[in-house]
C-alpha atoms as a PDB file:
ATOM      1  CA  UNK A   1     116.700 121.138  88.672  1.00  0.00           C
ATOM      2  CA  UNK A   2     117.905 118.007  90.993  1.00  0.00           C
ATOM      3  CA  UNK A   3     114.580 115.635  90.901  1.00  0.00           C
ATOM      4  CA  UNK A   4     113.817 112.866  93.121  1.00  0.00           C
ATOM      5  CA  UNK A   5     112.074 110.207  92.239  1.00  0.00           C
ATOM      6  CA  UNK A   6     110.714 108.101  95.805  1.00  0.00           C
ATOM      7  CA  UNK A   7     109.231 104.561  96.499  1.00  0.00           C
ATOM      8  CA  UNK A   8     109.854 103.408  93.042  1.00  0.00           C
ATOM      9  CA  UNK A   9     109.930  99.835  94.666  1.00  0.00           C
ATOM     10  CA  UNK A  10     109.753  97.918  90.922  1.00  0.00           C
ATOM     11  CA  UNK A  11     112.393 100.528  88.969  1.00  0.00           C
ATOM     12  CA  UNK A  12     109.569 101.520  86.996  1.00  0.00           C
ATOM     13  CA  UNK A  13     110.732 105.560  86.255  1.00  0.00           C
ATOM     14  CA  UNK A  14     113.471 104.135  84.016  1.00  0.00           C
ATOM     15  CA  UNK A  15     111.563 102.855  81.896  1.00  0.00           C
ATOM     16  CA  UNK A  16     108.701 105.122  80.749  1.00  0.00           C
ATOM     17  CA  UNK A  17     109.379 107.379  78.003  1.00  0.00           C
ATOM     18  CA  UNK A  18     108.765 110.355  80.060  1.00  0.00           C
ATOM     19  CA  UNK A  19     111.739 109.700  81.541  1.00  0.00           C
ATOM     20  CA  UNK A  20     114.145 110.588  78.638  1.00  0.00           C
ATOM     21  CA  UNK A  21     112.072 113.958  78.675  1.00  0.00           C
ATOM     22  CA  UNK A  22     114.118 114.902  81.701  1.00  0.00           C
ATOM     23  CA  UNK A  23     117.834 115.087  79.924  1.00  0.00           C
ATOM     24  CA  UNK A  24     119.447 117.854  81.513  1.00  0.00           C
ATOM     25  CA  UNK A  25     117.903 117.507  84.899  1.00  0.00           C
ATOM     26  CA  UNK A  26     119.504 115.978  87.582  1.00  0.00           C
ATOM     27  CA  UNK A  27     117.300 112.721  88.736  1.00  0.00           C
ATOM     28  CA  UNK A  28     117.743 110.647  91.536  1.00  0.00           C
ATOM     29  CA  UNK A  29     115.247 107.365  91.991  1.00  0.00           C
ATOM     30  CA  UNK A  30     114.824 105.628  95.049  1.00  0.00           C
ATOM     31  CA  UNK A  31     113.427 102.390  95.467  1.00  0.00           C
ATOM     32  CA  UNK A  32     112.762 101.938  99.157  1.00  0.00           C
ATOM     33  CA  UNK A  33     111.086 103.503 101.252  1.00  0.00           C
ATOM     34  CA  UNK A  34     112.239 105.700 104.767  1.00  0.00           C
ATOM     35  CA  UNK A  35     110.059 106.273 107.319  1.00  0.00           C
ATOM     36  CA  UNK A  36     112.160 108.375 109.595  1.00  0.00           C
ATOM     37  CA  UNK A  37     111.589 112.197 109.121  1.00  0.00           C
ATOM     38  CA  UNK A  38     115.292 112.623 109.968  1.00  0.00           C
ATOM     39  CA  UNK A  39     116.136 109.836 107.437  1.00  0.00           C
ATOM     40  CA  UNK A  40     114.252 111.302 104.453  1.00  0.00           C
ATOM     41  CA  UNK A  41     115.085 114.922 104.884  1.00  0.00           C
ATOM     42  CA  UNK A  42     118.676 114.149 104.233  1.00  0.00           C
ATOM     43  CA  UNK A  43     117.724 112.300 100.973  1.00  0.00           C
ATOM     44  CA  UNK A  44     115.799 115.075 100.102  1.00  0.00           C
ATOM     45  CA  UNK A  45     117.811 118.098 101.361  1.00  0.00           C
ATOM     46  CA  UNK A  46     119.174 119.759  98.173  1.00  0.00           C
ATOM     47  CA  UNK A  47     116.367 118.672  95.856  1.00  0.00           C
ATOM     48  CA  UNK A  48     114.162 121.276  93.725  1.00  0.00           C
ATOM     49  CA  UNK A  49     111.434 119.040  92.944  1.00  0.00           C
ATOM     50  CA  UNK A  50     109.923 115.266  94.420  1.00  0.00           C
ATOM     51  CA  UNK A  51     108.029 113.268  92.397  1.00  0.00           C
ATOM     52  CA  UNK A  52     105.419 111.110  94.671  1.00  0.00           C
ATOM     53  CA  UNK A  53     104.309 107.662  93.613  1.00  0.00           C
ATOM     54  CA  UNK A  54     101.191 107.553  95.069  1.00  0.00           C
ATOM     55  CA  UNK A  55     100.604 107.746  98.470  1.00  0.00           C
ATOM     56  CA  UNK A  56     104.284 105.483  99.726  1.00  0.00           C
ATOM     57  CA  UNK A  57     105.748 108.449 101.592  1.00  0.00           C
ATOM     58  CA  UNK A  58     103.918 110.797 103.741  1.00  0.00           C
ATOM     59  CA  UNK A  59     104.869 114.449 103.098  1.00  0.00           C
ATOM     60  CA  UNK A  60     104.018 116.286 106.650  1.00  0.00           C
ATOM     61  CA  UNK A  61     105.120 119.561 108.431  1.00  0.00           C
ATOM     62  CA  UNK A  62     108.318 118.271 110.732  1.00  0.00           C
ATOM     63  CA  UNK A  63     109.468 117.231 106.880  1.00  0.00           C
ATOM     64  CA  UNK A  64     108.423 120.028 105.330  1.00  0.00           C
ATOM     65  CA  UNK A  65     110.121 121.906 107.319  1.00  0.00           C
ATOM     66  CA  UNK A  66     113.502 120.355 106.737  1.00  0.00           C
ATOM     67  CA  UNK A  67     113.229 121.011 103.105  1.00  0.00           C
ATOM     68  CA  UNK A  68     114.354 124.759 102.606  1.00  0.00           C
ATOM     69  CA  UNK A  69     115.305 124.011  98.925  1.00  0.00           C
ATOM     70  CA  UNK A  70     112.129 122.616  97.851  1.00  0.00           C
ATOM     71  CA  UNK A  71     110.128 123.804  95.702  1.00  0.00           C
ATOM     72  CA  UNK A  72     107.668 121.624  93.659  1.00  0.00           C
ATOM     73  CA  UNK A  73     105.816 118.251  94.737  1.00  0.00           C
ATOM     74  CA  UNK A  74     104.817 116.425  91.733  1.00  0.00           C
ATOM     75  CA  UNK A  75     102.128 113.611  93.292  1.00  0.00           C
ATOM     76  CA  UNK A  76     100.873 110.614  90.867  1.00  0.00           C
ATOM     77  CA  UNK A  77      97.660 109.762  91.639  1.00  0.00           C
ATOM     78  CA  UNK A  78      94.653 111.769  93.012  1.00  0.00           C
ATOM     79  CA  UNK A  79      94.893 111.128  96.723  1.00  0.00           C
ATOM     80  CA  UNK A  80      96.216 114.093  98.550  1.00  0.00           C
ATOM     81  CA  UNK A  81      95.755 113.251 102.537  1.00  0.00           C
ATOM     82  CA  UNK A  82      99.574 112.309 102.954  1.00  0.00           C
ATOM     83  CA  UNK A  83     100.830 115.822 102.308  1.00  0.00           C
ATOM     84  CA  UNK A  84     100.287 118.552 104.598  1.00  0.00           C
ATOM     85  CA  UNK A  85      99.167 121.547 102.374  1.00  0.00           C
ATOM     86  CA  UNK A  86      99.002 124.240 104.397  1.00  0.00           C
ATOM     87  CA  UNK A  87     102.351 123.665 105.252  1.00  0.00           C
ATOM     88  CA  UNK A  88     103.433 123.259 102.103  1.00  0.00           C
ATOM     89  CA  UNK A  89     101.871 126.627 101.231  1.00  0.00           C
ATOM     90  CA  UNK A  90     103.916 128.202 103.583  1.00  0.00           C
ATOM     91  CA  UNK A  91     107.255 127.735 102.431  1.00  0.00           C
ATOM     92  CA  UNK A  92     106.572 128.345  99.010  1.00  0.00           C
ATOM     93  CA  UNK A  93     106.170 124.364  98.028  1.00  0.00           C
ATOM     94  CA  UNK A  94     103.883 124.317  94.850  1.00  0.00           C
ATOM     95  CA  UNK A  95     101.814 120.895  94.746  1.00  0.00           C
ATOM     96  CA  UNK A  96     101.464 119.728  91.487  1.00  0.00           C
ATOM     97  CA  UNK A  97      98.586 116.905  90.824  1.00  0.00           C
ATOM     98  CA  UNK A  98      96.792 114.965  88.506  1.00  0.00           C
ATOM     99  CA  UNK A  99      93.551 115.815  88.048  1.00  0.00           C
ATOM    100  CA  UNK A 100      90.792 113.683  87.600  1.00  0.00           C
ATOM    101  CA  UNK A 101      91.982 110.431  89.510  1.00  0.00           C
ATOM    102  CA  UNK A 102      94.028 107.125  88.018  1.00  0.00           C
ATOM    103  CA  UNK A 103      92.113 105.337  85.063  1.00  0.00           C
ATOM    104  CA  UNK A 104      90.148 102.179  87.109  1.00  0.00           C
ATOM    105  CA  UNK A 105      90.802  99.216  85.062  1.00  0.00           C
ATOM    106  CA  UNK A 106      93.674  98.413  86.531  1.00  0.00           C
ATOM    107  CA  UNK A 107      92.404  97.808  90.411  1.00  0.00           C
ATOM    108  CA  UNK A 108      89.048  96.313  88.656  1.00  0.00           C
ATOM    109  CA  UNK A 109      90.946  94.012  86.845  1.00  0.00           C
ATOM    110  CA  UNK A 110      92.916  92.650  90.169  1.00  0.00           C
ATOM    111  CA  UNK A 111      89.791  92.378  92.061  1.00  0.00           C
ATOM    112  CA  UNK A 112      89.123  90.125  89.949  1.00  0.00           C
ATOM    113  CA  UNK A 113      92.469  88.693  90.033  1.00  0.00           C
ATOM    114  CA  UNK A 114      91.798  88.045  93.416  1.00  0.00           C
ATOM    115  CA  UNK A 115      88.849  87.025  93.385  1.00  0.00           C
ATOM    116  CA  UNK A 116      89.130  83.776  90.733  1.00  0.00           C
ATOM    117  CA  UNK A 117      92.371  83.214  92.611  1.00  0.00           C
ATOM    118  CA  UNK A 118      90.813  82.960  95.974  1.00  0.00           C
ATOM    119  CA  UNK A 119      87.630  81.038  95.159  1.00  0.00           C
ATOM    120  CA  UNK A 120      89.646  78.809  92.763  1.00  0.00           C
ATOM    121  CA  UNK A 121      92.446  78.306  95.217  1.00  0.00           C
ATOM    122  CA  UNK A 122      94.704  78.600  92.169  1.00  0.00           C
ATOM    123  CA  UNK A 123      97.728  80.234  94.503  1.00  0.00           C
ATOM    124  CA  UNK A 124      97.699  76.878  96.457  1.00  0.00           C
ATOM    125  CA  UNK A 125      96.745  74.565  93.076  1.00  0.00           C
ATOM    126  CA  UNK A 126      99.644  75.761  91.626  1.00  0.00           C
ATOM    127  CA  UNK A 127     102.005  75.077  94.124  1.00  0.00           C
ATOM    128  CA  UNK A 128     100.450  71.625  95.014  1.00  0.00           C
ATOM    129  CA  UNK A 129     101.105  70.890  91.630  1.00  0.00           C
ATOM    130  CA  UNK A 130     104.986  72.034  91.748  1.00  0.00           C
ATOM    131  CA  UNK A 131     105.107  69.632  94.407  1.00  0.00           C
ATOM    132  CA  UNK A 132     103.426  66.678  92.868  1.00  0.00           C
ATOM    133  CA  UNK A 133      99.696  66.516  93.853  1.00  0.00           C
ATOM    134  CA  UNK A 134      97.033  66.757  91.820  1.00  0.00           C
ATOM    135  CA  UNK A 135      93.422  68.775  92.482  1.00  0.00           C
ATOM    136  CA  UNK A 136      93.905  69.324  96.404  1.00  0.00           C
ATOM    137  CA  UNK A 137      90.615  71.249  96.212  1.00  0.00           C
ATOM    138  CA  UNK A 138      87.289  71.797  95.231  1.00  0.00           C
ATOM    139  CA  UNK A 139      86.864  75.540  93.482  1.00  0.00           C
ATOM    140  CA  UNK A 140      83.619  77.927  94.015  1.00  0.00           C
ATOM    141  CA  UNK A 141      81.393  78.626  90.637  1.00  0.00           C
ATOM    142  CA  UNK A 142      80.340  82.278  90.325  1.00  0.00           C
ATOM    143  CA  UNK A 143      77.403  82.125  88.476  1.00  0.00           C
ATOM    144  CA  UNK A 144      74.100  82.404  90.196  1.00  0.00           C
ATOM    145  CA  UNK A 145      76.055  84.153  93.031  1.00  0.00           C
ATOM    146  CA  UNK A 146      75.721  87.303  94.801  1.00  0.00           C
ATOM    147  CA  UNK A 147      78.341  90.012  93.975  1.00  0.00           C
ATOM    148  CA  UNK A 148      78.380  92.609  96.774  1.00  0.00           C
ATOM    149  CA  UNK A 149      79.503  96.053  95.446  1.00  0.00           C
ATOM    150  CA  UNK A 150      80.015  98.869  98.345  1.00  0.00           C
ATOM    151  CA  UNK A 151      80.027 101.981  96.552  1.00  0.00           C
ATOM    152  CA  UNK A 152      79.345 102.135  92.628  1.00  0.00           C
ATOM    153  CA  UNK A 153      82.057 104.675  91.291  1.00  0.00           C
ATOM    154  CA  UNK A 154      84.392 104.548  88.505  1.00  0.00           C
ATOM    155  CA  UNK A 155      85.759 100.813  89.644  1.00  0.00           C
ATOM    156  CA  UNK A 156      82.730  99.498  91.376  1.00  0.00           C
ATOM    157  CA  UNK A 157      81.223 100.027  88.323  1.00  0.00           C
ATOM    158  CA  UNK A 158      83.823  97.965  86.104  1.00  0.00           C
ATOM    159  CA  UNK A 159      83.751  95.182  88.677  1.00  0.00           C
ATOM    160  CA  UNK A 160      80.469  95.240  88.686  1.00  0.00           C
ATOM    161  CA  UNK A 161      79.781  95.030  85.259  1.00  0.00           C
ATOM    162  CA  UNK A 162      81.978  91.919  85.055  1.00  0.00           C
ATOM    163  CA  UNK A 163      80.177  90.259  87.819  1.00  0.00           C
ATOM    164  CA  UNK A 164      76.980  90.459  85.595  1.00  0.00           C
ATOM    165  CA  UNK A 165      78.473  89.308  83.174  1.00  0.00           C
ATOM    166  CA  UNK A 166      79.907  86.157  84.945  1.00  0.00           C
ATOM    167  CA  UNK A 167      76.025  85.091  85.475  1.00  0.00           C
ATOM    168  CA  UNK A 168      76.463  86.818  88.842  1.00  0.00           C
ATOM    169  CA  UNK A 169      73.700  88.651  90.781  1.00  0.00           C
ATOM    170  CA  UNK A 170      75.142  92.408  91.647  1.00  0.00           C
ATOM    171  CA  UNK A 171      73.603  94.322  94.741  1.00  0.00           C
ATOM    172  CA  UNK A 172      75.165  97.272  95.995  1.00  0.00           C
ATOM    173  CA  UNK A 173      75.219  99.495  98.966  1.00  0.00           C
ATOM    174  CA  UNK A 174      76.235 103.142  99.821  1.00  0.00           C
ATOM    175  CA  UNK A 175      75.763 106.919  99.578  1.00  0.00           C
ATOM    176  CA  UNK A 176      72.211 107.691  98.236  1.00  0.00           C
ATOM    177  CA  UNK A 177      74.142 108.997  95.195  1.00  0.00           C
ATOM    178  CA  UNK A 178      75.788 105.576  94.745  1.00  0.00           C
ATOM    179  CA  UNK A 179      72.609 103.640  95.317  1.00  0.00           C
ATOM    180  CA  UNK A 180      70.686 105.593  92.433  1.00  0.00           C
ATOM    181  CA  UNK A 181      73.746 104.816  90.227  1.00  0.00           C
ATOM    182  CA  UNK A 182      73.086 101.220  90.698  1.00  0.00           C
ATOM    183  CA  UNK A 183      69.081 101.531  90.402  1.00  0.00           C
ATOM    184  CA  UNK A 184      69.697 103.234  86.825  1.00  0.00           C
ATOM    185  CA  UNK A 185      72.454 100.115  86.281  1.00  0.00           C
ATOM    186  CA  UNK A 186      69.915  97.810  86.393  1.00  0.00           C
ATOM    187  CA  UNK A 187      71.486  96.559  89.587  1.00  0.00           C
ATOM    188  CA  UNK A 188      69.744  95.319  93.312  1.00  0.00           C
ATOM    189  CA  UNK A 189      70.081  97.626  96.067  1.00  0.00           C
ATOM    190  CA  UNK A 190      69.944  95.841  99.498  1.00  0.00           C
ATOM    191  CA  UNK A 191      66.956  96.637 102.056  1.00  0.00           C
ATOM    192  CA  UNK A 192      69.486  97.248 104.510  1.00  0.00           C
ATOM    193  CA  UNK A 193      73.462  97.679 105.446  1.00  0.00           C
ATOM    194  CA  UNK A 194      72.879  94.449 107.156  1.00  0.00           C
ATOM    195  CA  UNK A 195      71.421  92.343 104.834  1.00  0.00           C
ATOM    196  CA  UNK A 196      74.041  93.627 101.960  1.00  0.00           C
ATOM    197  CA  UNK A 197      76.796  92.414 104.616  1.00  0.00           C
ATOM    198  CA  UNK A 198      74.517  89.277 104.840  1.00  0.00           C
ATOM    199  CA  UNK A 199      73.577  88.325 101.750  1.00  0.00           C
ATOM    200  CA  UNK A 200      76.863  88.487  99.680  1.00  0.00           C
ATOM    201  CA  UNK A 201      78.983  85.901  98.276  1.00  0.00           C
ATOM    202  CA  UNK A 202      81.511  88.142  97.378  1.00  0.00           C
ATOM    203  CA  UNK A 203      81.778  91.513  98.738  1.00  0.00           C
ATOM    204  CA  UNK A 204      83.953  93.642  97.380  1.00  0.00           C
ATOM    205  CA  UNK A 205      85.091  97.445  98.851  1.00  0.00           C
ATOM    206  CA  UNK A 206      85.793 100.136  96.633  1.00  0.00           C
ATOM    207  CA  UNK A 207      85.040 103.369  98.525  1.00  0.00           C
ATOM    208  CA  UNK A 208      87.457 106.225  98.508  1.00  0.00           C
ATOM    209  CA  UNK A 209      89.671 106.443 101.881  1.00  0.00           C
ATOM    210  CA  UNK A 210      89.259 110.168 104.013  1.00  0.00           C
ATOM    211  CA  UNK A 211      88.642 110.782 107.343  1.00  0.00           C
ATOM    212  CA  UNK A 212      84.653 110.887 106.746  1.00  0.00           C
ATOM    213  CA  UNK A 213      85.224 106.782 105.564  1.00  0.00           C
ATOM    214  CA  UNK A 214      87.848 105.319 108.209  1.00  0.00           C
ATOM    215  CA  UNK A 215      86.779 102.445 109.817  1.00  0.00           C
ATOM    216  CA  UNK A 216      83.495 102.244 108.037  1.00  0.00           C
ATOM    217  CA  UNK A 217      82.897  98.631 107.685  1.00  0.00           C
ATOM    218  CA  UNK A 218      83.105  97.172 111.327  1.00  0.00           C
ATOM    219  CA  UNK A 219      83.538  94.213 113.448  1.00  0.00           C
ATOM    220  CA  UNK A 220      79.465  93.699 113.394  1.00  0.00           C
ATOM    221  CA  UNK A 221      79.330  93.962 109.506  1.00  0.00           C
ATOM    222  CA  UNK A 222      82.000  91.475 109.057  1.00  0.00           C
ATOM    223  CA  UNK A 223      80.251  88.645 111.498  1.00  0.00           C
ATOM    224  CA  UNK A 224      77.190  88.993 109.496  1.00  0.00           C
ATOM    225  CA  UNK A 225      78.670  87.947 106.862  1.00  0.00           C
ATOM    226  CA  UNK A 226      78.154  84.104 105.320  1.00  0.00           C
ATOM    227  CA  UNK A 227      81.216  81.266 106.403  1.00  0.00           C
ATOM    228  CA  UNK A 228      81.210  80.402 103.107  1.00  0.00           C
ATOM    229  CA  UNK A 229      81.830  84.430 101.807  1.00  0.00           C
ATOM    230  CA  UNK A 230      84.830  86.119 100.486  1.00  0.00           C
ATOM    231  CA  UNK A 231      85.657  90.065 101.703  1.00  0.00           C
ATOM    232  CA  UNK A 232      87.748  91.695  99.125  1.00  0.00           C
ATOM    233  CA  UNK A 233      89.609  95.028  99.618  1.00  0.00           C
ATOM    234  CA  UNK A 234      91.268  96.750  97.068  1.00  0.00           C
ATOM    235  CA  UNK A 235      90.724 100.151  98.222  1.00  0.00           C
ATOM    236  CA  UNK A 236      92.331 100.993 101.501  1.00  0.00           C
ATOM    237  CA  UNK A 237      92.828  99.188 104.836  1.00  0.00           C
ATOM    238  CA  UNK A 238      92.065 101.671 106.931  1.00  0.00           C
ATOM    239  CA  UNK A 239      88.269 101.492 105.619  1.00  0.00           C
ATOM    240  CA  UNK A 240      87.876  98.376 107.707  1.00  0.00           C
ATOM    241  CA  UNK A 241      87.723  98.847 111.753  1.00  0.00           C
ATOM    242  CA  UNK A 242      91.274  98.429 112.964  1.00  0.00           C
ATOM    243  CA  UNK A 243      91.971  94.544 114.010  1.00  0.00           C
ATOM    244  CA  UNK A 244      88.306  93.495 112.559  1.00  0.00           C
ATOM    245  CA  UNK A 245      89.038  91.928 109.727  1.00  0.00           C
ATOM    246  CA  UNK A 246      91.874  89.550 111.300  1.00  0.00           C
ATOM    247  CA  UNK A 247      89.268  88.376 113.954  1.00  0.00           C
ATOM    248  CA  UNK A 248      86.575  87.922 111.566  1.00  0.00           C
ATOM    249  CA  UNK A 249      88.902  85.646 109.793  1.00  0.00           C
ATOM    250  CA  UNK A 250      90.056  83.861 112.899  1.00  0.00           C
ATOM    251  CA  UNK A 251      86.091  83.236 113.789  1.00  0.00           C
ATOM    252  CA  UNK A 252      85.371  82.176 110.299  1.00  0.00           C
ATOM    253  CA  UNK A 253      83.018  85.307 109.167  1.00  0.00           C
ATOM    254  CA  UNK A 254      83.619  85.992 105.991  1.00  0.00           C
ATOM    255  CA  UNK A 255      85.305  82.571 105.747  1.00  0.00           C
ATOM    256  CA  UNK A 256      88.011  84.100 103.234  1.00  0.00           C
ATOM    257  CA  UNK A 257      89.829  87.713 102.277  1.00  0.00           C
ATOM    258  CA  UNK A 258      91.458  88.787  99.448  1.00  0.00           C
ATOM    259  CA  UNK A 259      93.117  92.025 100.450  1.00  0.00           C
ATOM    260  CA  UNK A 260      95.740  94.188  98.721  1.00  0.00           C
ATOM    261  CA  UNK A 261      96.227  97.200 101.187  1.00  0.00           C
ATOM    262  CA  UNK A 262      97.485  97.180 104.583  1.00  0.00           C
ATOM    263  CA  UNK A 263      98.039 100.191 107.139  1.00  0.00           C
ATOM    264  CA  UNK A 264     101.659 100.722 106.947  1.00  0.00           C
ATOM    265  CA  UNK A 265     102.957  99.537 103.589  1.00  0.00           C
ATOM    266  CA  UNK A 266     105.532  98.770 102.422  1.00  0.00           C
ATOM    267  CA  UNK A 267     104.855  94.975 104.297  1.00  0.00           C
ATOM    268  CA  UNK A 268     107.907  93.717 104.589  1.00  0.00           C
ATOM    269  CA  UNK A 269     109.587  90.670 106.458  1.00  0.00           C
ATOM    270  CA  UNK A 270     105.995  88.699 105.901  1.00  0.00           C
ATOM    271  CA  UNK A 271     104.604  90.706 109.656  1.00  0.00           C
ATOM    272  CA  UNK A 272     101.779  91.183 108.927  1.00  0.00           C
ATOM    273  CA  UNK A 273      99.027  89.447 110.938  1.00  0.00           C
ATOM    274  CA  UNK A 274      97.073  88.689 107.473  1.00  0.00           C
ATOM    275  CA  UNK A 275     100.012  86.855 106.504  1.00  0.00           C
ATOM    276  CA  UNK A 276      99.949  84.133 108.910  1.00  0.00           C
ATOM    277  CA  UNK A 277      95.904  83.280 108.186  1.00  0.00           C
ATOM    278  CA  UNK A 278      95.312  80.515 105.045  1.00  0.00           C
ATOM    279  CA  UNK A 279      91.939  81.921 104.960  1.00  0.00           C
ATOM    280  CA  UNK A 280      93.580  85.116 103.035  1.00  0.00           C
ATOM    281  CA  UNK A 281      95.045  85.746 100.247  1.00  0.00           C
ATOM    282  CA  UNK A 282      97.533  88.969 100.328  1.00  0.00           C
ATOM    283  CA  UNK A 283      99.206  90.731  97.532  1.00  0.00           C
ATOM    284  CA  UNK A 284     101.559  93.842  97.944  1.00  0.00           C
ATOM    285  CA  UNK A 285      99.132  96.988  96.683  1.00  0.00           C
ATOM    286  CA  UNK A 286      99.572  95.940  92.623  1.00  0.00           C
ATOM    287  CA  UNK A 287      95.855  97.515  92.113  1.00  0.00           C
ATOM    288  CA  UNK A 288      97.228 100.544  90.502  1.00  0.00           C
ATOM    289  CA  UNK A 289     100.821  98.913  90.055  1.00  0.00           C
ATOM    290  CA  UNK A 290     100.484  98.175  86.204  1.00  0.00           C
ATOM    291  CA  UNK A 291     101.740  99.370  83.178  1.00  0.00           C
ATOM    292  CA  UNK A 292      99.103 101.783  81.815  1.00  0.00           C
ATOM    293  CA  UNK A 293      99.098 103.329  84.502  1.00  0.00           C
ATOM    294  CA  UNK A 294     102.198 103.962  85.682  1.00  0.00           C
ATOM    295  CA  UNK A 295     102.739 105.335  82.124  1.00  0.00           C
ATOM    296  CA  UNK A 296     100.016 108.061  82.894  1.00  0.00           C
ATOM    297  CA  UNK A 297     101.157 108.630  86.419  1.00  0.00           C
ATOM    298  CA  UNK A 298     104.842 109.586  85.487  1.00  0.00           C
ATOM    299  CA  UNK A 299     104.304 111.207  82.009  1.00  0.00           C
ATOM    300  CA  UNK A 300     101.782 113.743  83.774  1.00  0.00           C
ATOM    301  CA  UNK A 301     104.296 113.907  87.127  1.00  0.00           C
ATOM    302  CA  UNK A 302     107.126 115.091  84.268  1.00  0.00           C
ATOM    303  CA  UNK A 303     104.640 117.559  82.353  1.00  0.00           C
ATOM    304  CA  UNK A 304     104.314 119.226  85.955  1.00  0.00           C
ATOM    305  CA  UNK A 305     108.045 119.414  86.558  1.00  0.00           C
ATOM    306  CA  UNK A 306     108.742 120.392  82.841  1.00  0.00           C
ATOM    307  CA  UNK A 307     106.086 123.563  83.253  1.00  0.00           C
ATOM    308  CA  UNK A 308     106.948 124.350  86.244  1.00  0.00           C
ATOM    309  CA  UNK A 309     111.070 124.836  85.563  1.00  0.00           C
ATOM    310  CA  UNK A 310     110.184 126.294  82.517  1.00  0.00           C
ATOM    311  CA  UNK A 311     108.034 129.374  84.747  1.00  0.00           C
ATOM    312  CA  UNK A 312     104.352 127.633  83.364  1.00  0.00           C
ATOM    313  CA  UNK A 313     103.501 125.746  86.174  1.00  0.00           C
ATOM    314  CA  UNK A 314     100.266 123.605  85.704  1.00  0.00           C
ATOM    315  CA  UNK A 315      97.863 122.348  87.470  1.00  0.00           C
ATOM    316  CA  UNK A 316      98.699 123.700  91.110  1.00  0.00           C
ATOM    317  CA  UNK A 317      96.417 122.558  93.955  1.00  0.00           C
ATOM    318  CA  UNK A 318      98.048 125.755  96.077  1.00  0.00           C
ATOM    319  CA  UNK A 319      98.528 128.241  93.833  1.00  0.00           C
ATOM    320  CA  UNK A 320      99.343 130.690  96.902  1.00  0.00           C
ATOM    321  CA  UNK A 321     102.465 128.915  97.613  1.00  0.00           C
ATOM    322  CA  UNK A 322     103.623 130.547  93.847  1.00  0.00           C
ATOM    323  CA  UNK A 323     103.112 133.791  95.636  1.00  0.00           C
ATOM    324  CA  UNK A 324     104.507 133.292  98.699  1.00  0.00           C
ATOM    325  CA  UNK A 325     107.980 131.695  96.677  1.00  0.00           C
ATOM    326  CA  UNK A 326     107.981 135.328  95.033  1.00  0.00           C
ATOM    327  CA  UNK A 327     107.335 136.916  98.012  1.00  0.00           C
ATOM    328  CA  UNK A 328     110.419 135.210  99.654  1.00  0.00           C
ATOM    329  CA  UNK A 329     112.893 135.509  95.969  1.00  0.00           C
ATOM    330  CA  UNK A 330     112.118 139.118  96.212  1.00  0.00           C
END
């Protein structure tokens, strides 16, 4: 089979031992990323199988359609609203994916990355110091803080639980299922969506991006929050209204972001409107970008490609699409 590999931006396919499992396959690795449909279909035009990282390129019909050779999409990563499926399923394009979700340590952990960095101001520190100053600023303590959590699942929960144990007090909002998680936690539910937005020091988002959740935090729940709070997302951009979070910043509610998603990434060329505030702190999507795992993402992405050439495939989200690439051999 002729593989290949897109949006490896960091060469990371190289190196993980599944890698070697693919001797005697033809792989190709990419490590930007094309936007044009016109562009990409010629990358992609005599390959048998893609392998997805995440959710860098979008996979929809006009492309689909370009693709006659395709056969198998092997996607990292749980998300699944950047391919079109039906589509797919109609020319015989099996979709294989991991079940289950990504492990959530790794986008826990940078939240908090981000968050010691930004209340710290050890990005600036550090460079003050390269240039010869000494303690520019005066950090924020945790303890005795709020710690906003909007939505208590796999990640909330790990951030959360490191919040509490910074000394910090954790009150959550959400889905009635999310809000009974935190009650049997231990944790503070707010009396309101307003007063959660209100009453956090650090608010951090980590509910899971579909059409149902676009533009859920808006414009009004960012200017209730405190001058002196910090807005972390490390979920998806398109959860805050479009262009809210930019103002809010400009009018100095929250008075900081940390923020590691954007709507069109790659960001490249520093254009981004974020980029230009020094009340934010932006880093290029590394939530999920670490070595565990990328390690799971690509040893599970080769299983799929391995069972599927050898006439086992596993773990099909469109299982009609086997049929219909009989149907069409036949």
């Amino acid at each position: 089979m002729k593989i290949a590999v897109l949006d490896d931006y960091s060469n990371a396919f190289r190196r993980m031992p599944s890698f070697e499992r693919l001797k005697g396959h033809e792989v190709v690795i990419y490590h930007d990323t094309v936007k044009d449909t016109a562009r990409l279909a010629e990358r992609l035009h005599d390959v048998d199988a893609v392998v997805l990282t995440q959710e860098r390129s979008p996979f929809h019909r006009p492309l689909i359609e370009k693709l006659p050779k395709l056969k198998l999409i092997a996607q990292t990563g749980s998300h699944r609203g950047h391919f079109d499926i039906d589509a797919c399923t109609e020319r015989g394009i099996a979709i294989a994916s991991l079940s289950g979700g990504g492990m959530s340590y790794s986008t826990a952990e940078l939240a908090w990355g981000l968050i010691l960095a930004s209340l710290r101001h050890i990005p600036f520190e550090a460079e003050q110091m390269k240039r010869g100053a000494w303690q520019s600023t005066i950090g924020t303590s945790l303890r005795g803080r709020t710690l906003g959590i909007y939505a208590l699942g796999r990640i909330g929960t790990t951030v959360a639980e490191v919040g509490k144990s910074l000394g910090m007090k954790v009150l959550c909002w959400g889905r009635e299922g999310s809000k009974a998680k935190a009650r049997e936690s231990g944790y503070e539910v707010a009396e309101s969506r307003e007063a959660f937005f209100a009453q956090a020091d650090v608010l951090s988002l980590h509910i899971y991006y579909n059409a149902e959740t676009r533009g859920i935090v808006k414009a009004a729940d960012l200017a209730r929050m405190k001058p002196t709070a910090l807005l972390v997302n490390t979920s998806r951009a398109g959860l805050i209204e479009e262009g809210a979070l930019v103002n809010a910043l400009k009018q100095g509610r929250p008075g900081f972001a940390a923020v590691d998603v954007y709507e069109e990434e790659p960001v490249t060329g520093a254009t981004h409107p974020l980029l230009s505030l020094p009340n934010a702190l932006c880093t290029p999507h590394l939530g999920y970008a670490a070595d565990t795992q990328f390690t799971r993402f690509y040893e599970v992405a080769v299983d799929h490609i391995l069972a599927f050439a050898a006439g086992k495939p596993t773990n099909i989200i469109n299982p009609a699409a086997l049929e219909q690439s009989r149907s069409a051999r036949a």
